[in-house]
C-alpha atoms as a PDB file:
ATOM      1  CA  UNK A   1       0.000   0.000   0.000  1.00  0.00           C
ATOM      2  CA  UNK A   2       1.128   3.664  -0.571  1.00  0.00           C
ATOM      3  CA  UNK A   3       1.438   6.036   1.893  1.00  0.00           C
ATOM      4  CA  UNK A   4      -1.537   8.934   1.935  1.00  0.00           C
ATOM      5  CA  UNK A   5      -0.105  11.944   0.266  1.00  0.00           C
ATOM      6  CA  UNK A   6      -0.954  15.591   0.686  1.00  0.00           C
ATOM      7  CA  UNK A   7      -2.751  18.081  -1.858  1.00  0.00           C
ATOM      8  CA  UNK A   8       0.590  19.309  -3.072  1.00  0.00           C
ATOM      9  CA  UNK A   9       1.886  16.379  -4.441  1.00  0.00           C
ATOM     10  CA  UNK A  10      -0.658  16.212  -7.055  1.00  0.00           C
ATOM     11  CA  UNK A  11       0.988  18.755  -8.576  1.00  0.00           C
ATOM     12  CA  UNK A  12       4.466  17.815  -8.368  1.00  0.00           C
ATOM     13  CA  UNK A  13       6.350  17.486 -11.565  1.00  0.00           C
ATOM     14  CA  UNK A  14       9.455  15.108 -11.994  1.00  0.00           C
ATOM     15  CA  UNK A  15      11.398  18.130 -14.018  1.00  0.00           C
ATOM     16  CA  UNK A  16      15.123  16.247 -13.190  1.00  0.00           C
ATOM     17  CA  UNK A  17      17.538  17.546 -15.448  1.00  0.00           C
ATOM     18  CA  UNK A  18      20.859  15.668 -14.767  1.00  0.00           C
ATOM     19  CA  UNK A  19      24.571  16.006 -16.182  1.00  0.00           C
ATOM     20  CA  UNK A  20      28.190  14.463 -15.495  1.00  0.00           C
ATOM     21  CA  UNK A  21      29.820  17.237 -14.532  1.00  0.00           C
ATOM     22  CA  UNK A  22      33.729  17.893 -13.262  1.00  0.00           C
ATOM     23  CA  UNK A  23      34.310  14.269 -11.546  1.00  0.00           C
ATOM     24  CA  UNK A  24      30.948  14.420  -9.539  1.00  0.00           C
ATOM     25  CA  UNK A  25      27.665  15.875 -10.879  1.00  0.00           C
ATOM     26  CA  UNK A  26      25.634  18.305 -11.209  1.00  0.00           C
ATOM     27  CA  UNK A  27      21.577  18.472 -10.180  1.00  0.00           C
ATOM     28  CA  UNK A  28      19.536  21.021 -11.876  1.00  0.00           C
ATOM     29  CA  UNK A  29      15.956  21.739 -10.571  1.00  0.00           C
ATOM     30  CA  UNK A  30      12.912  23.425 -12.692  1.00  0.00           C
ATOM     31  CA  UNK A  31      11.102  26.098 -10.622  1.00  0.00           C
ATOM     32  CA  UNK A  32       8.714  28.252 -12.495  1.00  0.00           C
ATOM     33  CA  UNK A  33      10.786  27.784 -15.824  1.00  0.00           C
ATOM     34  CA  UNK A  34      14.055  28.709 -14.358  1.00  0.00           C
ATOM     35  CA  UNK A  35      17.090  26.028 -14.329  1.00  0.00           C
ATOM     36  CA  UNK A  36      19.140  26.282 -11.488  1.00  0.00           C
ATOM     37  CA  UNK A  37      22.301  23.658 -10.154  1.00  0.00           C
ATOM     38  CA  UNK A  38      24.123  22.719  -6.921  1.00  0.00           C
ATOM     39  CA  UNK A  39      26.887  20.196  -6.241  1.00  0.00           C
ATOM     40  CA  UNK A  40      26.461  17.051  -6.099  1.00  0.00           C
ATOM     41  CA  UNK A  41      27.994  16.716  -2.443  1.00  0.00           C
ATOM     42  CA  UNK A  42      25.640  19.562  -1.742  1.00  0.00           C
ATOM     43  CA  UNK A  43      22.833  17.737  -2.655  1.00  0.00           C
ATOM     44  CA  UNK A  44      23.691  14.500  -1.210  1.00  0.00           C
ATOM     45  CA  UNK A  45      24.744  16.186   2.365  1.00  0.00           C
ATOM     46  CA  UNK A  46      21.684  18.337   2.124  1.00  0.00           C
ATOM     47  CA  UNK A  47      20.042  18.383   6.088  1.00  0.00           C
ATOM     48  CA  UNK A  48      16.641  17.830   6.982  1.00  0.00           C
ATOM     49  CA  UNK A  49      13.732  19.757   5.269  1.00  0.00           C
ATOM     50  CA  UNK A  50      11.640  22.160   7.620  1.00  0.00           C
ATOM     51  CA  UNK A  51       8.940  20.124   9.598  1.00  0.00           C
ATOM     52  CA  UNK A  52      11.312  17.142   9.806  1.00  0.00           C
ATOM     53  CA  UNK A  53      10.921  15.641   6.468  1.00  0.00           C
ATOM     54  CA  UNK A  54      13.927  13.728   4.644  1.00  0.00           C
ATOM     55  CA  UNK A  55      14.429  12.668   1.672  1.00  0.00           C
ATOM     56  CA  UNK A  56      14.597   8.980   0.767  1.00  0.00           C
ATOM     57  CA  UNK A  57      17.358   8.391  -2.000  1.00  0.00           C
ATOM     58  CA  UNK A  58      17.212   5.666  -4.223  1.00  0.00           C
ATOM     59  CA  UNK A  59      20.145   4.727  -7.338  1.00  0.00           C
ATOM     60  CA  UNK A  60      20.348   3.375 -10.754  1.00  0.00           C
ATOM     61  CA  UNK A  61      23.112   1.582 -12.107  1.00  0.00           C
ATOM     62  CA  UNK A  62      22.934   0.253 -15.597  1.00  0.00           C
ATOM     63  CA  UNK A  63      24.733  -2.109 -18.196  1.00  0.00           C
ATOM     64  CA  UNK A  64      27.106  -3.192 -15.888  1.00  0.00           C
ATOM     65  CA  UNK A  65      28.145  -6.276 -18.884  1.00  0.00           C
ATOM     66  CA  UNK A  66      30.029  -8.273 -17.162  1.00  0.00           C
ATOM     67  CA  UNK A  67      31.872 -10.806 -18.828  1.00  0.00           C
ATOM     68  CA  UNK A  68      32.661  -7.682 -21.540  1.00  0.00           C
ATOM     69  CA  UNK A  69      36.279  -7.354 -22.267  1.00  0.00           C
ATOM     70  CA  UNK A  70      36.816  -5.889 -25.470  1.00  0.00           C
ATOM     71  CA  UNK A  71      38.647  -2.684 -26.528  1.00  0.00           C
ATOM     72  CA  UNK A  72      36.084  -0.215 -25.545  1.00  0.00           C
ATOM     73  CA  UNK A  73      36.678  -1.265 -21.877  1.00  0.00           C
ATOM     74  CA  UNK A  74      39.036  -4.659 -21.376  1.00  0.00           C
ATOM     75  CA  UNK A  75      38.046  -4.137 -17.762  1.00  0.00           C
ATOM     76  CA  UNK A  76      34.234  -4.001 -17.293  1.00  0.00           C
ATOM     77  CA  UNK A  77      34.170  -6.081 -14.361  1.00  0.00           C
ATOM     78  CA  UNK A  78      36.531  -3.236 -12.914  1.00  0.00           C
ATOM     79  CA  UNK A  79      34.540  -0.517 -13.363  1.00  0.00           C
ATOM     80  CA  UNK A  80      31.270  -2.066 -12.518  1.00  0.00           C
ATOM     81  CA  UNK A  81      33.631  -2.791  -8.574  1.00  0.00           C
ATOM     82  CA  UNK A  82      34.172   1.042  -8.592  1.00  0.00           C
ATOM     83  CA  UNK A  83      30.652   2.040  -9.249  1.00  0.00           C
ATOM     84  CA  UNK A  84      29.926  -0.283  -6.251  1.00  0.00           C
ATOM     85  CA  UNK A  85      32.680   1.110  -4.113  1.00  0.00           C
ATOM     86  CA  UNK A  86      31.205   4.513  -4.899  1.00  0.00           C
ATOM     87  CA  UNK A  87      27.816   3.659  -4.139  1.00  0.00           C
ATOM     88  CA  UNK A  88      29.498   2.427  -0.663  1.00  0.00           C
ATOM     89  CA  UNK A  89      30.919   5.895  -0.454  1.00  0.00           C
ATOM     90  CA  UNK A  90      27.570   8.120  -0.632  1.00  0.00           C
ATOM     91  CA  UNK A  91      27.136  10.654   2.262  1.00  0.00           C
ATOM     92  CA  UNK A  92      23.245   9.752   1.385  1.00  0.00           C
ATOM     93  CA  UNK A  93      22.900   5.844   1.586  1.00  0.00           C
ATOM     94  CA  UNK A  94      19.965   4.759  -0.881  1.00  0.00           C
ATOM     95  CA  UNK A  95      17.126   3.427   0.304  1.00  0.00           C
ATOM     96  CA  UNK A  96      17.186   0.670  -2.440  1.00  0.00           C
ATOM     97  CA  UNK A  97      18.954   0.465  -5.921  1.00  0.00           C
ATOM     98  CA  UNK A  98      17.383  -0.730  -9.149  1.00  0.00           C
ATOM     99  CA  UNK A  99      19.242  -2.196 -12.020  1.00  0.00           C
ATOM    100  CA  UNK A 100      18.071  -1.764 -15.453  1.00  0.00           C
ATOM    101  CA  UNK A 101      19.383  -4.496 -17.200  1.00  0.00           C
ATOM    102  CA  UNK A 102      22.004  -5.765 -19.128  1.00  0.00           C
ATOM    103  CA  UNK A 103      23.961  -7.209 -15.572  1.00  0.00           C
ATOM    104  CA  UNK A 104      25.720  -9.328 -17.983  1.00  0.00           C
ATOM    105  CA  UNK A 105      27.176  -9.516 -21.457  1.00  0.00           C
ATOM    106  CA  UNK A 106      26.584 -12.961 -22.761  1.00  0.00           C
ATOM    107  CA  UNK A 107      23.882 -14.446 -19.972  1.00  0.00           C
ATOM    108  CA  UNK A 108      25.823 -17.434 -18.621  1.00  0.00           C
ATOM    109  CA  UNK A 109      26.167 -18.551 -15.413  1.00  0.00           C
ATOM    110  CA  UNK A 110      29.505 -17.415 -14.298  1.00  0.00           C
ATOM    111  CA  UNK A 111      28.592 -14.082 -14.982  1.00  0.00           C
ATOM    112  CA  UNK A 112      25.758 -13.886 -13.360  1.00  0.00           C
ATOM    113  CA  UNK A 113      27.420 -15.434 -10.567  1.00  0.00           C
ATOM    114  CA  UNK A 114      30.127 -13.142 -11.121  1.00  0.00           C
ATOM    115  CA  UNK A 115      27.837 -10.334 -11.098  1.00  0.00           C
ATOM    116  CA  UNK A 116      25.357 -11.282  -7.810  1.00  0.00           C
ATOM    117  CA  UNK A 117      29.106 -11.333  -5.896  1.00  0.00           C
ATOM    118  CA  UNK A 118      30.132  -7.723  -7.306  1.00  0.00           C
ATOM    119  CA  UNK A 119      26.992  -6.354  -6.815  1.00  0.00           C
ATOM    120  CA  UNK A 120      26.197  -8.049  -2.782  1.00  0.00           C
ATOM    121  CA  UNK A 121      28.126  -5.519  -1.572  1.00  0.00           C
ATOM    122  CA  UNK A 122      25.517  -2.509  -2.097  1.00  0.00           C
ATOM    123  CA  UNK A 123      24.265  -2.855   1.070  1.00  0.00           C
ATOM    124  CA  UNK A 124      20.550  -1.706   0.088  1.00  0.00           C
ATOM    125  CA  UNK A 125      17.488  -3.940  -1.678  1.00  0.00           C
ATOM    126  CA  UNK A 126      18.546  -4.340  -5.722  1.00  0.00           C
ATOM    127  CA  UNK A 127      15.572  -4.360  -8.219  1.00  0.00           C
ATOM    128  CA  UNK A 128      16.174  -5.525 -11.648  1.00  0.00           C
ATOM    129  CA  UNK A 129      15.095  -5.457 -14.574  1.00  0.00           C
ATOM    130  CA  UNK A 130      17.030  -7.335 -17.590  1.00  0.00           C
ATOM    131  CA  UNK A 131      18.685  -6.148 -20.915  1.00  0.00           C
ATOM    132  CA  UNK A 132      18.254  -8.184 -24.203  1.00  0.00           C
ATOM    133  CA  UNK A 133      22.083  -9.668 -22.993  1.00  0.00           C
ATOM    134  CA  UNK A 134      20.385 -11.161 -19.856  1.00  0.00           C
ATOM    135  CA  UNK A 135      18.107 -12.912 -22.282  1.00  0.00           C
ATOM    136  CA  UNK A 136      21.185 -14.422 -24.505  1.00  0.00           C
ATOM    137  CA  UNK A 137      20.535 -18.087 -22.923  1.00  0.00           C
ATOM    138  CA  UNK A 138      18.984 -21.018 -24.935  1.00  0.00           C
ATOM    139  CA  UNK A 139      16.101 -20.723 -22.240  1.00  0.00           C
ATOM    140  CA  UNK A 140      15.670 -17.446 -23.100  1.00  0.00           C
ATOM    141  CA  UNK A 141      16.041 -15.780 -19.740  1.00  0.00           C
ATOM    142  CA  UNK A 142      15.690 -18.402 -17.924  1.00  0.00           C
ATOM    143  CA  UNK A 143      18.698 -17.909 -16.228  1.00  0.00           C
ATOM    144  CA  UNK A 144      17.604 -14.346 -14.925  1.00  0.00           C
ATOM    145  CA  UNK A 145      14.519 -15.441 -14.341  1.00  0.00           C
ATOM    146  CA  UNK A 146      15.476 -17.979 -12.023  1.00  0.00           C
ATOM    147  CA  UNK A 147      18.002 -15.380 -10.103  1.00  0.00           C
ATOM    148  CA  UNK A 148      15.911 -12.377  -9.921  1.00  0.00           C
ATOM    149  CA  UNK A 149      11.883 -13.538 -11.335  1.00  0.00           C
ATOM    150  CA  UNK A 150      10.852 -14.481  -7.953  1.00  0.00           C
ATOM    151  CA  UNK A 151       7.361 -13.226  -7.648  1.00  0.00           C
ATOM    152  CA  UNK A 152       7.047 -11.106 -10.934  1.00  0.00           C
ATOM    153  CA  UNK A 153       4.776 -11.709 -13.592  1.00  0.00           C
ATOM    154  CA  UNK A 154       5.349 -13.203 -17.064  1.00  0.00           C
ATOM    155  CA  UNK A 155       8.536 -12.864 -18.409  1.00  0.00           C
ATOM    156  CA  UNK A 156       9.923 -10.469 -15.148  1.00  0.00           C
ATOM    157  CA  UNK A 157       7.210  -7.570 -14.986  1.00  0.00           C
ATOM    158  CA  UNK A 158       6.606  -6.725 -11.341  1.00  0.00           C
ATOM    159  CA  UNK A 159       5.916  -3.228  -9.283  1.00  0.00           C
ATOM    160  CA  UNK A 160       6.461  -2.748  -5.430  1.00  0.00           C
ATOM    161  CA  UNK A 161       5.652   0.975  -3.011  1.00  0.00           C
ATOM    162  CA  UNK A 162       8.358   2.675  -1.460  1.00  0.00           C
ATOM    163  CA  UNK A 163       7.230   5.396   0.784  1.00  0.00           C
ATOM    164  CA  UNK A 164       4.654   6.656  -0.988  1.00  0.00           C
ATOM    165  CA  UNK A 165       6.057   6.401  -4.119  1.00  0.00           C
ATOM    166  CA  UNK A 166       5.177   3.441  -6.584  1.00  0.00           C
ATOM    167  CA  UNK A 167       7.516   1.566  -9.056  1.00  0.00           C
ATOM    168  CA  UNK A 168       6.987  -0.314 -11.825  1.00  0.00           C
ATOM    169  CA  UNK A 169       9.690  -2.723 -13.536  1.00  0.00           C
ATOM    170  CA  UNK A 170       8.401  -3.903 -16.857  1.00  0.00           C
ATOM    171  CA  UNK A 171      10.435  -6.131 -18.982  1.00  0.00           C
ATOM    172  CA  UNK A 172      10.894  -5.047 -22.846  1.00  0.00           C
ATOM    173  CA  UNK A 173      13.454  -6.803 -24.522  1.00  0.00           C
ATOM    174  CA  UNK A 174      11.700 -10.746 -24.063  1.00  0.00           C
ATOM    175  CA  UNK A 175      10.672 -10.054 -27.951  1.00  0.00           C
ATOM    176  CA  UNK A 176      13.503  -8.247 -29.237  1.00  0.00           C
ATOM    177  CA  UNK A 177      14.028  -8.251 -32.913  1.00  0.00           C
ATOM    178  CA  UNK A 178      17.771  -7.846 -33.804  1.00  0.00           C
ATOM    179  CA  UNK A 179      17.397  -4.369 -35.762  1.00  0.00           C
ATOM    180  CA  UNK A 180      14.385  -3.548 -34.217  1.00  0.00           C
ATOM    181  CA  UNK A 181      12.411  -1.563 -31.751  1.00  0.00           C
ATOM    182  CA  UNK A 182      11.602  -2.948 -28.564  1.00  0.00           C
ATOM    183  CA  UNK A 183       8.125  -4.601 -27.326  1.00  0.00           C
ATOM    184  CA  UNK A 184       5.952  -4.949 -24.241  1.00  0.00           C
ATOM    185  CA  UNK A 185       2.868  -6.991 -25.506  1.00  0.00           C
ATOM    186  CA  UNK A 186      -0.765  -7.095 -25.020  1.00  0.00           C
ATOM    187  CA  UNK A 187       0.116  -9.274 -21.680  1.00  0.00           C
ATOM    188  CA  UNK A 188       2.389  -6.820 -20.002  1.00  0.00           C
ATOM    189  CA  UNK A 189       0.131  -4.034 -20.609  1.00  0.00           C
ATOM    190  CA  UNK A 190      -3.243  -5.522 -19.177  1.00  0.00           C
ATOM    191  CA  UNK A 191      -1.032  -5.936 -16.227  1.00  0.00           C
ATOM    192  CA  UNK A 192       0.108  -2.828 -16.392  1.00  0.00           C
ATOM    193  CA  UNK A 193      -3.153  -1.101 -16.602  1.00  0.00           C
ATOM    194  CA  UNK A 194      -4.484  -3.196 -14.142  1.00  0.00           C
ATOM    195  CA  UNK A 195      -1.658  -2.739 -11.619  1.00  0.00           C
ATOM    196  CA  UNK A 196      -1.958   1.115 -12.133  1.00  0.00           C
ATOM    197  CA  UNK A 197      -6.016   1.167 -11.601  1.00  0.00           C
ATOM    198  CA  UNK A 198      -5.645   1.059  -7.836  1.00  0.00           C
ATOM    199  CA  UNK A 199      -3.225   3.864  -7.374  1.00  0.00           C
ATOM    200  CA  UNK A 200      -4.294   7.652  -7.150  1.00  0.00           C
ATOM    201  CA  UNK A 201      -3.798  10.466  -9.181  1.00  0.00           C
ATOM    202  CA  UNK A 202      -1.666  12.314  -7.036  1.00  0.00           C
ATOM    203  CA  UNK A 203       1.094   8.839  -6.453  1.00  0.00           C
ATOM    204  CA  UNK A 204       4.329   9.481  -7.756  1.00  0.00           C
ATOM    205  CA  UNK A 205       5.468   7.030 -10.464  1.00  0.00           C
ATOM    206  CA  UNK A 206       8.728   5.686 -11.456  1.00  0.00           C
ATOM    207  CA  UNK A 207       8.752   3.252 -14.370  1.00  0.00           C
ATOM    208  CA  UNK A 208      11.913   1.441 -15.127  1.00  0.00           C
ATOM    209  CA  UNK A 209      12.923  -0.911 -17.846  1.00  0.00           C
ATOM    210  CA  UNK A 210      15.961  -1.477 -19.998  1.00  0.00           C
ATOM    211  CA  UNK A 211      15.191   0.167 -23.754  1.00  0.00           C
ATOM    212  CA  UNK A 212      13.753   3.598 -23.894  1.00  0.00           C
ATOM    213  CA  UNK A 213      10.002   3.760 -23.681  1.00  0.00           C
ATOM    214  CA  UNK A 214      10.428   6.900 -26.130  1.00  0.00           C
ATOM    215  CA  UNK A 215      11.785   7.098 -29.352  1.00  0.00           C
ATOM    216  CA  UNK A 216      15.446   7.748 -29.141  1.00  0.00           C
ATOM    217  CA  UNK A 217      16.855   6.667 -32.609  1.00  0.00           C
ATOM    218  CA  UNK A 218      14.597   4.458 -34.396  1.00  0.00           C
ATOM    219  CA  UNK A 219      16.901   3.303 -37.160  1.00  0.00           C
ATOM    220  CA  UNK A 220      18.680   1.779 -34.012  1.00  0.00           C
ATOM    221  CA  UNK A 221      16.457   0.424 -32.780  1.00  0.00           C
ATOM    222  CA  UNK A 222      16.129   2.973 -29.645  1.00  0.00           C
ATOM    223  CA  UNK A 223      12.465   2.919 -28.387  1.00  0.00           C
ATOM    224  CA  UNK A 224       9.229   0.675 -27.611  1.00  0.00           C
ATOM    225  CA  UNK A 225       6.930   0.563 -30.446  1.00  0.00           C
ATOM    226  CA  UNK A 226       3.671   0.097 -28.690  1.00  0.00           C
ATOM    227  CA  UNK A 227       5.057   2.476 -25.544  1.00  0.00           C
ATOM    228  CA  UNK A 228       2.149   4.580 -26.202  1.00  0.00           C
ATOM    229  CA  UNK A 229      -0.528   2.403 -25.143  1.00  0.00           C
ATOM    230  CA  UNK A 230       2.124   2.370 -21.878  1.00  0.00           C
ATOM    231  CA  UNK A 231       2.081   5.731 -21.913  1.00  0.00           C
ATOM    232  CA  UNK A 232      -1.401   6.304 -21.957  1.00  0.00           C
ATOM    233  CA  UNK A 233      -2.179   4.258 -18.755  1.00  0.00           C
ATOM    234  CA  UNK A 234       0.407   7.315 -16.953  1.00  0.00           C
ATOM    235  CA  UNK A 235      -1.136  10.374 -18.147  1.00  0.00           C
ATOM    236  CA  UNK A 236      -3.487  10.667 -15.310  1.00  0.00           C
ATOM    237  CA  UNK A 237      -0.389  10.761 -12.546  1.00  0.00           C
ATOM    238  CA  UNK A 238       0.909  14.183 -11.524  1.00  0.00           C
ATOM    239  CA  UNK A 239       4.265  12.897 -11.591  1.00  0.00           C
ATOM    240  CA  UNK A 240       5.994  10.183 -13.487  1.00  0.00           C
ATOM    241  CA  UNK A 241       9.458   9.247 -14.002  1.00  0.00           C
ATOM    242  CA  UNK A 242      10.186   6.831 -16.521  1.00  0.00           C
ATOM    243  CA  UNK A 243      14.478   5.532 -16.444  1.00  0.00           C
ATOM    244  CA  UNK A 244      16.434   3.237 -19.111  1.00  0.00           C
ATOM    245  CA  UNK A 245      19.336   2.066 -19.951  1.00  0.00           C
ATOM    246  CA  UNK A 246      20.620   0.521 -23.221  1.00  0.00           C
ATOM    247  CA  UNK A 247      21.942   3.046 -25.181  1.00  0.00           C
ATOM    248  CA  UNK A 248      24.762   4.101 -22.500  1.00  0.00           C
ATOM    249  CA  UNK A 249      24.784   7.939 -22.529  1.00  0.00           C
ATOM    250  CA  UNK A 250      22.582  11.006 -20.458  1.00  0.00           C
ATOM    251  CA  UNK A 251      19.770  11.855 -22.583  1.00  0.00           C
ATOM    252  CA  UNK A 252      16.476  13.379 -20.993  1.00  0.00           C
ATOM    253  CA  UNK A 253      12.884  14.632 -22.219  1.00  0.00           C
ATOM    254  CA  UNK A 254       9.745  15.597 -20.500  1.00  0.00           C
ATOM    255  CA  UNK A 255       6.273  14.914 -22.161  1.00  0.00           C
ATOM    256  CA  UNK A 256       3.678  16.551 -20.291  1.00  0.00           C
ATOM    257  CA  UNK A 257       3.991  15.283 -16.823  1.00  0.00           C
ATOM    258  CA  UNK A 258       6.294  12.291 -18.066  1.00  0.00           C
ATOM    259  CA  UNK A 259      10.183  12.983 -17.543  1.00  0.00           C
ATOM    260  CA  UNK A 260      12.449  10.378 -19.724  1.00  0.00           C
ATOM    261  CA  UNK A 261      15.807   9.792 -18.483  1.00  0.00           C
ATOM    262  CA  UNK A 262      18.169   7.092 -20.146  1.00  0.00           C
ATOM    263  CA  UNK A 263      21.306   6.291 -17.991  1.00  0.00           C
ATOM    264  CA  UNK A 264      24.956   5.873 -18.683  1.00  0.00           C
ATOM    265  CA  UNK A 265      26.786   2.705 -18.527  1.00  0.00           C
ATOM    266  CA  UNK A 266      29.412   1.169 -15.539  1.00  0.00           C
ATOM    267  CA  UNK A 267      30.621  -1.052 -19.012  1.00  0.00           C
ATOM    268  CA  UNK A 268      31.458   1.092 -21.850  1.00  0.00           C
ATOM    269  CA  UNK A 269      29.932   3.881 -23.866  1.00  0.00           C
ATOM    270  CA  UNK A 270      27.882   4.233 -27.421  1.00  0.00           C
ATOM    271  CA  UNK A 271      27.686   6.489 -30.005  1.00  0.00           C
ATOM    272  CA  UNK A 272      25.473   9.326 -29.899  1.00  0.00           C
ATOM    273  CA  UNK A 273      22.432   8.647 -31.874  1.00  0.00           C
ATOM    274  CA  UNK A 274      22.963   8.636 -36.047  1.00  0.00           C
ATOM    275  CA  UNK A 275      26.861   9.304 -35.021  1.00  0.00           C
ATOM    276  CA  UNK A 276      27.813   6.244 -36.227  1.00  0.00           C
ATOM    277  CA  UNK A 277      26.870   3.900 -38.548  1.00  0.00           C
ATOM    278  CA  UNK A 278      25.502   1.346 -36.023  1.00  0.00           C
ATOM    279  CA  UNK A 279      24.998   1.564 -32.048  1.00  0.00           C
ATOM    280  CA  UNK A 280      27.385  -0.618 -30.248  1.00  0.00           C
ATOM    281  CA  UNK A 281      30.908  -0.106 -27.872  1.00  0.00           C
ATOM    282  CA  UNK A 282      32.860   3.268 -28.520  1.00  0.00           C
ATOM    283  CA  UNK A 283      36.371   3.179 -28.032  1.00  0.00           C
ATOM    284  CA  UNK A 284      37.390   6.443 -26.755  1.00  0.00           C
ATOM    285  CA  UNK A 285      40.665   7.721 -25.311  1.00  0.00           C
ATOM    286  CA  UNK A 286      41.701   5.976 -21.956  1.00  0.00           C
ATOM    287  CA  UNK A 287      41.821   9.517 -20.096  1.00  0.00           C
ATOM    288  CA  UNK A 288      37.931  10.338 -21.341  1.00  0.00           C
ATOM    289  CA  UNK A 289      36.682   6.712 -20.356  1.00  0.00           C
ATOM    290  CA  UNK A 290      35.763   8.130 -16.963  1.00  0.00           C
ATOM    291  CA  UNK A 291      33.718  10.865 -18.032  1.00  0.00           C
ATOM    292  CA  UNK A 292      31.366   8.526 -20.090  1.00  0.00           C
ATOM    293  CA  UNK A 293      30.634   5.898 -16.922  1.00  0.00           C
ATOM    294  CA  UNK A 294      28.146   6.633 -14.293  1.00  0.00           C
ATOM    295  CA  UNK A 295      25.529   5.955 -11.775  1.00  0.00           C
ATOM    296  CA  UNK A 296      22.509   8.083 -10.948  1.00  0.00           C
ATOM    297  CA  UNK A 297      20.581   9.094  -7.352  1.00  0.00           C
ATOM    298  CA  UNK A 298      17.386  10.251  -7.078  1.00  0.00           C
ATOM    299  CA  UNK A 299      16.118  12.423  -4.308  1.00  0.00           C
ATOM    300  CA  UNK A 300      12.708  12.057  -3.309  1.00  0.00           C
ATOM    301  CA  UNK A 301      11.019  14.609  -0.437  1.00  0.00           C
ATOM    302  CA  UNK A 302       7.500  14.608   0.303  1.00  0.00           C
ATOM    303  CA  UNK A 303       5.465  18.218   0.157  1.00  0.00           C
ATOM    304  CA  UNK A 304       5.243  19.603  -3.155  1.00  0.00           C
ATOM    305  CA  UNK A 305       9.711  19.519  -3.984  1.00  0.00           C
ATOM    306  CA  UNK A 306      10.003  17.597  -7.522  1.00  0.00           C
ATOM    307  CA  UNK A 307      12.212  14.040  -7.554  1.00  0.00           C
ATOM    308  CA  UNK A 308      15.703  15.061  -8.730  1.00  0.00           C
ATOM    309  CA  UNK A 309      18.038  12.988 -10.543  1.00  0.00           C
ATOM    310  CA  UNK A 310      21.776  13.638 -10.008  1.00  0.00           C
ATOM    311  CA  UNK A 311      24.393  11.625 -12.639  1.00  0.00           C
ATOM    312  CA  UNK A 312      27.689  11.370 -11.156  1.00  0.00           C
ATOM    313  CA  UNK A 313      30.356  10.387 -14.064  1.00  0.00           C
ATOM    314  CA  UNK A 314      33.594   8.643 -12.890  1.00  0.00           C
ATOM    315  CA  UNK A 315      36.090  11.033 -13.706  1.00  0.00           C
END
C-alpha cells in the first residue's frame, strides 16, 4: 500500500535535469521555468527539510556487462567494482537500488554469478530489470529469471511501493528483434493497466525498464513501439518518471507530466544517436573513459519539492 499523500503532491512534476559534470555531478531543478544547479555533495549532504521531512534516496546503475572485455573497456568487471565502491561511499545511503538491465554480457552462469558477488556488496534492496544480454541463454532468460523472477509476472514484470512512491519494472526486450524496436505486448500491458487502476492520481510514479520507452533513434532500434498504449495508462499521474538504460549515454525529455531519463553505462559507452553507422561499444581515449561511466541518485522529499536525478560520471 502507498502512503496517503498531501494536496501538493498532485501537482508535483518530476522536471530532473541531470549532467556528469567535473568528476561528480551536477543536479539542476525546474522552478517556475528557471534552471538552477548545486553540487552534487551539496545535494547529497543536504540536512533535513523544515517540519522534519527527509528525503529517501534511491540509485540506478545500468549495463554493468560483465563478462565484456573488449577494446572499448578490457576491464568491465573493474569498473562495474568502482561504481559499487562509490555507491558504498555516498554521504546519502539509498534506500534501495534498481538495475536496469544488461547485468551481464553474454547471460551465462559465471557471470551472473560473477555479477550477484560484485553487486552483494551494495548494502541496500537491488531491483532488476534485464537487458536483451540477460536474455542471450537457450532458455531465453531463464537464467535471470530464475536469479531475480521471484514473484514477478510473465517474463519479469513486477511493481512494489516505497514510501509513498510506486515503481513499476516492466520487462521489454523478451521479444527483441535484432534491428528492431523494442516490445511490451498485449500481456504486459493488461497488467500494467491493471496494476496502475488502484493507485491515485496524485502517487508518484517511477517506471523502469531497460530500452527507452520513447523514441530515441529508431533506425537503431532505440524505443518501444507500442510504448504509447504504456504511456497512456500514466497520463493521469501528476508525476511520473520513466528511467532506461541501453543506449549508455545522459539523454532526458519531458512529455507533459512524463520525464524520460536514459542512464549511462558502468561497461562502456555508445555512439550518440545517427553518429555512427551502427549503435554498439565506442572506443574512446583511456583519459575520457571516466567521463562517459556513471551511476545516478534520485532524491525524493514529500510536500510539493520535484524528484531530482543527479548523474555522477567517474572522472
Amino acid at each position: 500500500m502507498t502512503d496517503d499523500l498531501d494536496d501538493g503532491m498532485s501537482r508535483r512534476r518530476l522536471l530532473g535535469r541531470c549532467a556528469g559534470w567535473a568528476g561528480a555531478g551536477a543536479l539542476y531543478t525546474m522552478t517556475g521555468g528557471v534552471a538552477s544547479s548545486i553540487s552534487l555533495d551539496a545535494a547529497l549532504a543536504a540536512p533535513k527539510r523544515a517540519g522534519g521531512a527527509r528525503p529517501f534516496t534511491f540509485l540506478q546503475i545500468s549495463d554493468t556487462h560483465i563478462g565484456f572485455d573488449k577494446a572499448a573497456n578490457p576491464n568491465a568487471r573493474g569498473t562495474a567494482i568502482e561504481a559499487v565502491e562509490k555507491i558504498k561511499a555516498l554521504a546519502d545511503k539509498p534506500d534501495l537500488i534498481i538495475h536496469t538491465g544488461d547485468i551481464t554480457h553474454l547471460s551465462t552462469d559465471a557471470q551472473f554469478d560473477d555479477a550477484a558477488q560484485i553487486l552483494s556488496g551494495l548494502g541496500a534492496p537491488v531491483f532488476y530489470v534485464p537487458g536483451e544480454h540477460d536474455f542471450l541463454d537457450e532458455g531465453q532468460g531463464k537464467a535471470f529469471l530464475a536469479r531475480y523472477g521471484k514473484g514477478a509476472h510473465g517474463t519479469g514484470w513486477y511493481s512494489f511501493d516505497h514510501d509513498g512512491v510506486h515503481f513499476v519494472a516492466l520487462n521489454n526486450v523478451a521479444n527483441l528483434k535484432p534491428g528492431g524496436m523494442a516490445h511490451l505486448g498485449e500481456e504486459q500491458l493488461a497488467w500494467l493497466k491493471s496494476d496502475l487502476a488502484g493507485q491515485a492520481s496524485s502517487t508518484p510514479i517511477v517506471v523502469f525498464g531497460h530500452i527507452p520507452l520513447w523514441t530515441v533513434y529508431e533506425a537503431w532500434g532505440w524505443g518501444t513501439d507500442d510504448s504509447a498504449q504504456a504511456l497512456a495508462l500514466l497520463r493521469r499521474f501528476g508525476s511520473v518518471t520513466v528511467l532506461n538504460g541501453h543506449i549508455h549515454q545522459v539523454i532526458q525529455k519531458v512529455e507533459g507530466n512524463v520525464s524520460f531519463h536514459s542512464a549511462r553505462s558502468t561497461a562502456y559507452p555508445q555512439p550518440a544517436p545517427g553518429a555512427a553507422p551502427s549503435p554498439g561499444p565506442l572506443k574512446v581515449p583511456a583519459e575520457q573513459l571516466p567521463s562517459m561511466l556513471g551511476i545516478r541518485t534520485a532524491r525524493f522529499v514529500r510536500g510539493g519539492e520535484p524528484i531530482a536525478l543527479i548523474d555522477q560520471a567517474f572522472a
